[in-house]
N, C-alpha and C. Protein backbone atom coordinates (compact mmCIF):
# COMPACT_ATOMS: atom_id res chain seq x y z
N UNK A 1 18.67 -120.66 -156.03
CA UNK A 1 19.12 -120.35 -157.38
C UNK A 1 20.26 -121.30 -157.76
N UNK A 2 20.34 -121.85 -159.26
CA UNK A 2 21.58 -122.27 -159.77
C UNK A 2 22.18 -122.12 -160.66
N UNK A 3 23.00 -122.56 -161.13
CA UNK A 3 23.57 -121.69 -162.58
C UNK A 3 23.86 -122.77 -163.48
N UNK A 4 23.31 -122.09 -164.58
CA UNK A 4 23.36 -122.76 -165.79
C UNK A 4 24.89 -123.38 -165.92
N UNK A 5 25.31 -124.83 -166.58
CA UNK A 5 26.76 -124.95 -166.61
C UNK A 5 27.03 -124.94 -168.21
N UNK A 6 26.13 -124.22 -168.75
CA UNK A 6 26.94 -123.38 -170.73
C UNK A 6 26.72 -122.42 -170.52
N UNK A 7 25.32 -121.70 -169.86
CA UNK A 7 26.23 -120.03 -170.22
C UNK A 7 26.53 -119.21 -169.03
N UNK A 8 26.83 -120.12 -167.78
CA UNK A 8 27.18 -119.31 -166.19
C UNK A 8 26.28 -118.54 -165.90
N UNK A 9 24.27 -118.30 -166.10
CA UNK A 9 23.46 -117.12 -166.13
C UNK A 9 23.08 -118.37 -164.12
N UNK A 10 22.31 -116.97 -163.35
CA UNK A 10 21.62 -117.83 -162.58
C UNK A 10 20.33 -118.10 -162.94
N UNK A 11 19.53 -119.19 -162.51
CA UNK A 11 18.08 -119.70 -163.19
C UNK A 11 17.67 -120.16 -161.81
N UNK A 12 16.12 -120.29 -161.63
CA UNK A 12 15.52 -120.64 -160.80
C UNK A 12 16.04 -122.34 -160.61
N UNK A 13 15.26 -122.74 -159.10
CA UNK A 13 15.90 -124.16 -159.17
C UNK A 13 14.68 -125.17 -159.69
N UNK A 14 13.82 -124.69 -159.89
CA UNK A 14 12.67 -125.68 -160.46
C UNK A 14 12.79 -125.97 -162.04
N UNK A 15 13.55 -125.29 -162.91
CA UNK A 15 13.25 -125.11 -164.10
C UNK A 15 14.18 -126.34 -164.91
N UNK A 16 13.67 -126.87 -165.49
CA UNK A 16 13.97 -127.88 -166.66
C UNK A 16 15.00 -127.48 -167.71
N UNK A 17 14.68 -126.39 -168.06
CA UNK A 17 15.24 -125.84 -169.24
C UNK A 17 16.12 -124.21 -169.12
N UNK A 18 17.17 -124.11 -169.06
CA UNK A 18 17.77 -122.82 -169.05
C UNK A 18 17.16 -121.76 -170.27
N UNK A 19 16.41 -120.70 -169.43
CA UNK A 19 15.63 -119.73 -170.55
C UNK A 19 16.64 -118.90 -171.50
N UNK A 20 18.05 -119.08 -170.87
CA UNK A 20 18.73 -117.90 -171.65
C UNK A 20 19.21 -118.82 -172.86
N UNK A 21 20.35 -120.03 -172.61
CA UNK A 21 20.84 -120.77 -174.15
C UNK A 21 20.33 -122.20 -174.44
N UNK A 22 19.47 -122.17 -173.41
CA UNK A 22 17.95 -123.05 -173.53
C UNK A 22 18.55 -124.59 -173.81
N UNK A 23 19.60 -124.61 -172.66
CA UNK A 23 20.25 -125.90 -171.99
C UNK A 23 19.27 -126.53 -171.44
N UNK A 24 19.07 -128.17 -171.69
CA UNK A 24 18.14 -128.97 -170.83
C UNK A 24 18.71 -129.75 -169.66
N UNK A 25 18.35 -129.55 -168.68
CA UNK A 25 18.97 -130.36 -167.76
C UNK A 25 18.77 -131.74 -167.56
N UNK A 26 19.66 -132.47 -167.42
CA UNK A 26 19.22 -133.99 -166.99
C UNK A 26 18.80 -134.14 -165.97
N UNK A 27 18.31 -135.36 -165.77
CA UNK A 27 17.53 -135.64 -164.13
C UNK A 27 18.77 -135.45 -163.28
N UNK A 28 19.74 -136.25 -163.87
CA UNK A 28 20.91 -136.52 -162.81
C UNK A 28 21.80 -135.26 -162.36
N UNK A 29 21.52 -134.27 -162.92
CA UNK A 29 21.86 -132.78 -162.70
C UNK A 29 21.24 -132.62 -161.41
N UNK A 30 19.38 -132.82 -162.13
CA UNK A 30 18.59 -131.78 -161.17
C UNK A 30 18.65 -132.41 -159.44
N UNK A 31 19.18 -133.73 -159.58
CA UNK A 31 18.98 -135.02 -158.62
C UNK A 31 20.30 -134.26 -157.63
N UNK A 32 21.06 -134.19 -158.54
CA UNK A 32 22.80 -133.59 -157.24
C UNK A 32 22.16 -132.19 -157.37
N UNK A 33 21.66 -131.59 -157.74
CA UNK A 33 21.64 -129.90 -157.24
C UNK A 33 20.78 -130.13 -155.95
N UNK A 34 19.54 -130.64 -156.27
CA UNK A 34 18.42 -131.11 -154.89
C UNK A 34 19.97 -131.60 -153.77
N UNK A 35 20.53 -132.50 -154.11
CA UNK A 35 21.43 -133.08 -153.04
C UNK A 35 22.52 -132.31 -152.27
N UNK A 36 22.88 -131.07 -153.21
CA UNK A 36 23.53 -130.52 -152.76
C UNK A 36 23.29 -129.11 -151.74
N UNK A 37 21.82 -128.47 -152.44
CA UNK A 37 21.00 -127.91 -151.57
C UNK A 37 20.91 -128.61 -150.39
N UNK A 38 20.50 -129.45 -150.09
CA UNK A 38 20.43 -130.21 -149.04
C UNK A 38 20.89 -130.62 -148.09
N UNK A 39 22.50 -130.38 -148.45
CA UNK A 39 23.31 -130.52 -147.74
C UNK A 39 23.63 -129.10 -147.16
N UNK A 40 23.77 -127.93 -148.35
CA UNK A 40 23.90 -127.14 -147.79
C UNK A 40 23.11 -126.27 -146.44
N UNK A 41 21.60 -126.53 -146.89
CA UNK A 41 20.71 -126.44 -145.79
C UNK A 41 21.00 -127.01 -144.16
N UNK A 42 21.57 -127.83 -144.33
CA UNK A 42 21.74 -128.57 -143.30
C UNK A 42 22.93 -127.87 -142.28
N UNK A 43 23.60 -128.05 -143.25
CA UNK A 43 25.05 -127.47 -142.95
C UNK A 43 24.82 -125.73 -142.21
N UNK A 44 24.19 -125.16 -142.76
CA UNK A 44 23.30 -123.82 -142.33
C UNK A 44 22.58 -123.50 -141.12
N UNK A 45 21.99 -125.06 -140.72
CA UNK A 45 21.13 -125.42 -139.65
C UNK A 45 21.99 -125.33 -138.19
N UNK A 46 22.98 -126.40 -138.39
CA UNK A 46 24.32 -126.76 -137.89
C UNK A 46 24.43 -125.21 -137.62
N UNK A 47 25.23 -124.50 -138.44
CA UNK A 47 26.13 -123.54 -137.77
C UNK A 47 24.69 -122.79 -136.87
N UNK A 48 23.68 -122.25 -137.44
CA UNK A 48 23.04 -121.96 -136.36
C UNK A 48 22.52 -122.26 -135.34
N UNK A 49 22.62 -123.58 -134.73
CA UNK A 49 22.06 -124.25 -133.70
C UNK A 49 23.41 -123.64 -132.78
N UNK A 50 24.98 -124.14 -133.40
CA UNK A 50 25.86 -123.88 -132.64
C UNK A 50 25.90 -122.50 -132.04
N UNK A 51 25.45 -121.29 -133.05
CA UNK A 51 25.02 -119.74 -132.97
C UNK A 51 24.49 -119.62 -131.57
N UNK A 52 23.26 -120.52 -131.41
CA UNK A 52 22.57 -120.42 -130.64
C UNK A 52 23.12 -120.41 -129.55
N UNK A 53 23.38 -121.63 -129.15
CA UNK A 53 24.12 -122.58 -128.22
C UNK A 53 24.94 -121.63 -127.77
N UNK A 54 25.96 -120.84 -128.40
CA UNK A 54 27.23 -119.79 -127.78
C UNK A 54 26.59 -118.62 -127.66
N UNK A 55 25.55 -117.98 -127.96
CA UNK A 55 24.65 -116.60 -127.19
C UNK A 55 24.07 -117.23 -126.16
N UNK A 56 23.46 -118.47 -125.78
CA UNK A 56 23.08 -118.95 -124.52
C UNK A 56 23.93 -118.97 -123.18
N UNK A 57 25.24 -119.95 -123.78
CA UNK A 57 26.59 -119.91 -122.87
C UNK A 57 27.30 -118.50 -122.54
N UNK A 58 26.99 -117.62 -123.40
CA UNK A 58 27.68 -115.96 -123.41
C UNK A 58 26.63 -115.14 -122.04
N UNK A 59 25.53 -115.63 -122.43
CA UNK A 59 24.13 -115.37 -121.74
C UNK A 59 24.58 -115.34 -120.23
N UNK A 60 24.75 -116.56 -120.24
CA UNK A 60 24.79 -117.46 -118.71
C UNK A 60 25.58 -116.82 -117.81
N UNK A 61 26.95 -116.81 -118.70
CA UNK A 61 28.09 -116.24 -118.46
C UNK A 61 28.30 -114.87 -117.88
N UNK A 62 27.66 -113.62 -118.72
CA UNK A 62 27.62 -112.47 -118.24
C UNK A 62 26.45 -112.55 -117.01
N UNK A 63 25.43 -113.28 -117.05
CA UNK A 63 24.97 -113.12 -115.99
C UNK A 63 25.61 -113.69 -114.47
N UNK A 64 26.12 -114.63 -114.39
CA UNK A 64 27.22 -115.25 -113.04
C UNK A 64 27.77 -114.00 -113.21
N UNK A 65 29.02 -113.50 -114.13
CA UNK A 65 29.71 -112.43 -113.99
C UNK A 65 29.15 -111.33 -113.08
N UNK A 66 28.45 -110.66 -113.76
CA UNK A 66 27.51 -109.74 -113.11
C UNK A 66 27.12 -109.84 -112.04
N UNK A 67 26.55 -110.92 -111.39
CA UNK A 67 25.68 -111.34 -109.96
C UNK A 67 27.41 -111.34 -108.89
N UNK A 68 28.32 -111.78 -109.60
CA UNK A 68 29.34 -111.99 -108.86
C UNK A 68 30.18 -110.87 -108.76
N UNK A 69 30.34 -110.32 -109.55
CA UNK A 69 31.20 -108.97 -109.41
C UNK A 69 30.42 -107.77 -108.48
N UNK A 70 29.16 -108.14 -108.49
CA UNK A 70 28.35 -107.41 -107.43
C UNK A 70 28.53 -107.72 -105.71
N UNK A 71 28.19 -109.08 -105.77
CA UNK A 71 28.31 -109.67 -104.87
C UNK A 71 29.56 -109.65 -103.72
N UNK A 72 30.57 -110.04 -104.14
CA UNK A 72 31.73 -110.41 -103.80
C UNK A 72 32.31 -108.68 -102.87
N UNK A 73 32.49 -107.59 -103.91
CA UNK A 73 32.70 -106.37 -103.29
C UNK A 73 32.08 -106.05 -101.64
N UNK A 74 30.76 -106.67 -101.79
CA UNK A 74 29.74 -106.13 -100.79
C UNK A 74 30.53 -107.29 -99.84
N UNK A 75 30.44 -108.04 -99.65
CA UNK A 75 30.93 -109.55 -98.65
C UNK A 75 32.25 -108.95 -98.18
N UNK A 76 33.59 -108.82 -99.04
CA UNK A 76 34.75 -108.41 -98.64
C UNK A 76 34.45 -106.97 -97.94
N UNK A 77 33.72 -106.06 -98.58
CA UNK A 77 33.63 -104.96 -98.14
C UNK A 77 33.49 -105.14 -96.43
N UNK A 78 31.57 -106.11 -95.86
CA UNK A 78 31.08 -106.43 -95.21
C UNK A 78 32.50 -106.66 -93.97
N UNK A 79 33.32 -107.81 -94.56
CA UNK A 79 34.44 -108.44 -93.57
C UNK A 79 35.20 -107.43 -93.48
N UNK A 80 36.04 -106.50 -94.23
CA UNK A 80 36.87 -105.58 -93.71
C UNK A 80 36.79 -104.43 -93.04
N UNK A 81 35.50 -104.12 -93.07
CA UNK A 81 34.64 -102.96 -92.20
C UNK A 81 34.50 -103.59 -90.92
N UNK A 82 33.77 -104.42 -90.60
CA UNK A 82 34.12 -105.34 -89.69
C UNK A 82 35.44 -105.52 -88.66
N UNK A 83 35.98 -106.11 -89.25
CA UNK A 83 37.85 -106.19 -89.17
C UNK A 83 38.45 -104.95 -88.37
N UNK A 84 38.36 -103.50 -89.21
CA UNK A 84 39.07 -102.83 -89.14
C UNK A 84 38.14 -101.36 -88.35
N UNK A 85 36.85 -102.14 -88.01
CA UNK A 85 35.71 -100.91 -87.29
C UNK A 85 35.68 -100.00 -87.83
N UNK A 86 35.54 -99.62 -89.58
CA UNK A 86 35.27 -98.73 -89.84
C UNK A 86 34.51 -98.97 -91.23
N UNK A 87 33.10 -97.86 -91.23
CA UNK A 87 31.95 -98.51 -91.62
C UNK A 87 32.22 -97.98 -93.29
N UNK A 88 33.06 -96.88 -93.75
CA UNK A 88 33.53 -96.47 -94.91
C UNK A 88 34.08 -97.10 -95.97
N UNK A 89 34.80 -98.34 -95.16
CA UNK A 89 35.66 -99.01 -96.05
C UNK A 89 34.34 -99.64 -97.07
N UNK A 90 33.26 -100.42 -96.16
CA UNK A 90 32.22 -101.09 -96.72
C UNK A 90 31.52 -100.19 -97.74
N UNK A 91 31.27 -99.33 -97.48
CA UNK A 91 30.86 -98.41 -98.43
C UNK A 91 31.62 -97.95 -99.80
N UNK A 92 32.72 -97.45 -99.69
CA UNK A 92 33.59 -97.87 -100.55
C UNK A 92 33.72 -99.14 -101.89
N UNK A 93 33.83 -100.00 -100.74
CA UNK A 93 33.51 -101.53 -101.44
C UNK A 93 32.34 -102.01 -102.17
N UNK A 94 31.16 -101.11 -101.41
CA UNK A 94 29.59 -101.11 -101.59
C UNK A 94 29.80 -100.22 -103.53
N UNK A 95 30.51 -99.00 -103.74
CA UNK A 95 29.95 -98.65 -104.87
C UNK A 95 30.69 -98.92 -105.74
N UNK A 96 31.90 -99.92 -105.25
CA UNK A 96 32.57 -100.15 -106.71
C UNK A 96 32.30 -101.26 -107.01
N UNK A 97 31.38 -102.19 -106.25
CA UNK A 97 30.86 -103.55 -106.64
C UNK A 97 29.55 -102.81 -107.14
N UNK A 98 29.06 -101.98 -107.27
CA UNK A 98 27.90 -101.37 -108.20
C UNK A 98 28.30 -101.44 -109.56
N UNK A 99 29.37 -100.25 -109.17
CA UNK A 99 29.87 -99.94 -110.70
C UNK A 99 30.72 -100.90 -111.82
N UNK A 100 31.29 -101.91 -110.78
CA UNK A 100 31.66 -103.05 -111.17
C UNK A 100 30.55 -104.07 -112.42
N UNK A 101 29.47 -103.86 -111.18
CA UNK A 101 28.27 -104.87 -112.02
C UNK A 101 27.73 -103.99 -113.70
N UNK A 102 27.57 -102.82 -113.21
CA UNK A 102 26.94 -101.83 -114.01
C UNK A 102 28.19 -102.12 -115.32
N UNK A 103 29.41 -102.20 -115.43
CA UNK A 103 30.41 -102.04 -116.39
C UNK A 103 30.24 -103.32 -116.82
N UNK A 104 30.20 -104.71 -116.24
CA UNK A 104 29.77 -105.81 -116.89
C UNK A 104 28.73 -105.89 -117.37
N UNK A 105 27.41 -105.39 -116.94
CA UNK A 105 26.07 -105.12 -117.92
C UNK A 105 25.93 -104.52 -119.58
N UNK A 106 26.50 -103.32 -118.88
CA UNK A 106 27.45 -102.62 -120.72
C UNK A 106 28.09 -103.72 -121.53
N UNK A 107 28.92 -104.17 -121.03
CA UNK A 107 29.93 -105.28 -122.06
C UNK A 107 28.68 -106.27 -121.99
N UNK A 108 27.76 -106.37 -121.67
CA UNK A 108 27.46 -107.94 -122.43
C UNK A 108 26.58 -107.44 -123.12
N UNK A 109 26.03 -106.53 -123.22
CA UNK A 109 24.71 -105.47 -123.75
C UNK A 109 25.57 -105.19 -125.32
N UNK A 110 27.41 -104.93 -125.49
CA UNK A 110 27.51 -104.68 -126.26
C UNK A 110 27.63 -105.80 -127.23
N UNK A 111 28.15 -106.70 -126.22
CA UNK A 111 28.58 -108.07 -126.88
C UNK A 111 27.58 -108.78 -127.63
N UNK A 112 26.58 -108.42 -127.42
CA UNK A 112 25.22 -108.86 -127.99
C UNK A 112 24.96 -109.79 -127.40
N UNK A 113 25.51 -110.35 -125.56
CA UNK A 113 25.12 -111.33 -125.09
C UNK A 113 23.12 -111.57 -124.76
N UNK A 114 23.09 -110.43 -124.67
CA UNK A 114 21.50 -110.10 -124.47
C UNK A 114 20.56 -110.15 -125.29
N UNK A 115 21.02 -110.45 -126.76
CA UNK A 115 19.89 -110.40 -127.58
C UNK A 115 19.46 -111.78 -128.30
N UNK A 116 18.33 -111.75 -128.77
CA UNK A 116 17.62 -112.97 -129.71
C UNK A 116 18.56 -113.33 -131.00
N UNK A 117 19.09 -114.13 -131.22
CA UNK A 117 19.58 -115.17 -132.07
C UNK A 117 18.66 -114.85 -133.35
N UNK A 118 17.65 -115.14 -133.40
CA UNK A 118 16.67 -115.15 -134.52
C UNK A 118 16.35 -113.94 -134.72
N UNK A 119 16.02 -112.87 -134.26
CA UNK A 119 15.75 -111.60 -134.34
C UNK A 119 16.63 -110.47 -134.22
N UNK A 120 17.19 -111.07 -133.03
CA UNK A 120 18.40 -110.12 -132.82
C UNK A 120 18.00 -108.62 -132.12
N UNK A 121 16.76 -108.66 -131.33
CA UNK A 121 15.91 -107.95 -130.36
C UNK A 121 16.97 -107.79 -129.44
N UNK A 122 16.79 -107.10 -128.36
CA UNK A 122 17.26 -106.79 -127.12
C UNK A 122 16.20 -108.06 -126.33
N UNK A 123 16.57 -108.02 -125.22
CA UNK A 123 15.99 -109.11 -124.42
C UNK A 123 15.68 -108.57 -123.02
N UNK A 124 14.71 -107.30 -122.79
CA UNK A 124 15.29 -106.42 -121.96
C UNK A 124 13.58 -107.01 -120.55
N UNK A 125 12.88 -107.34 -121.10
CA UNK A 125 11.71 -107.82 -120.39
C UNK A 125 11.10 -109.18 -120.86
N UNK A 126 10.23 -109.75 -120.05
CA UNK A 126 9.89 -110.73 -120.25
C UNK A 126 11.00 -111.98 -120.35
N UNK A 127 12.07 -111.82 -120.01
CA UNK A 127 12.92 -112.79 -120.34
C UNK A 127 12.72 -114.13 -119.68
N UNK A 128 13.15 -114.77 -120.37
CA UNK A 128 12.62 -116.33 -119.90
C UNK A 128 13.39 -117.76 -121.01
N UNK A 129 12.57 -117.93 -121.57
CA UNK A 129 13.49 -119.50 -122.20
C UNK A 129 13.06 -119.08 -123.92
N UNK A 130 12.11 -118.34 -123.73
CA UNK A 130 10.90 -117.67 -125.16
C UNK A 130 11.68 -116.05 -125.35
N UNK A 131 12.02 -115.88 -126.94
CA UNK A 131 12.23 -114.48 -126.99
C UNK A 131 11.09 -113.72 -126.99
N UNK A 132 10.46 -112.64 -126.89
CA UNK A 132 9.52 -111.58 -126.43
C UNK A 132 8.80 -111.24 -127.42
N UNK A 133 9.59 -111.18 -128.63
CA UNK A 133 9.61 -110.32 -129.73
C UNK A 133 9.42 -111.74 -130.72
N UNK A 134 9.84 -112.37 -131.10
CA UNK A 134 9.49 -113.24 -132.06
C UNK A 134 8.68 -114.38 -131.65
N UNK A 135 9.35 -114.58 -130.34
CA UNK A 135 8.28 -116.26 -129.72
C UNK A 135 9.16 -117.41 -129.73
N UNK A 136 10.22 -117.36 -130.56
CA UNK A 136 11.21 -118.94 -130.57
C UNK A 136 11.80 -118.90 -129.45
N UNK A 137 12.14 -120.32 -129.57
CA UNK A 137 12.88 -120.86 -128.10
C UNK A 137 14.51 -120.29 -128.30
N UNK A 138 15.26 -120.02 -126.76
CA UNK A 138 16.12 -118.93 -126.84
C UNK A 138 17.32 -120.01 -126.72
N UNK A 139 17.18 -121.44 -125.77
CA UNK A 139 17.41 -122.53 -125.59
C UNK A 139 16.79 -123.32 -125.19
């Protein structure tokens, strides 16, 4: 859409002639509106590629998080049970590196690290490089 510049109405962008105070446009009008669309499009493109790009890196991110906050509990747990001959401590260590992982799953679930860019689906199966639900590439 653009707007007439005598009577401020909006008008389609194909049209020659403003229907309301039946302003004619010059080429050189219709030539910078095309140019400026154009830019704006672009500019649109841009911020969503970058969109993309930072739900991918957010992606990545909660997942290391996750694998690691799991991980790590169980290992220290592993060595200080060990250490100290007693098999509780590990256990201990064992469910708060659960609940650890489980509380980083929530936050990225809320963060919207998990979902499609383009759709904005959950991403809960099939995950891969393809969203599930629409088919575009995720990165």
């Amino acid at each position: 859409m653009r707007i007439c510049p005598k009577c401020r109405e909006s008008i389609g962008d194909n049209l020659k002639e403003c229907p309301f105070c039946k302003y004619h446009f010059t080429e050189e009008e219709n030539e910078k509106f095309k140019a400026e669309k154009e830019e704006l499009e672009k500019g649109e493109a841009r911020e969503f590629e970058i969109h993309v790009a930072k739900r991918a890196k957010m992606r990545v991110l909660f997942v290391i998080l996750m694998i690691s906050s799991v991980i790590v509990p169980f290992v220290l747990g592993g060595m200080l049970a060990s250490f100290m001959h007693n098999f509780d401590v590990f256990k201990y260590m064992a469910v708060a590196g659960i609940v650890l992982g489980i509380a980083v799953l929530i936050t990225a679930i809320l963060n919207g690290a998990f979902r499609c860019p383009y759709c904005e689906t959950v991403l809960y199966r099939n995950y891969g490089r393809y969203c599930s639900h629409c088919g575009k590439k995720l990165y």
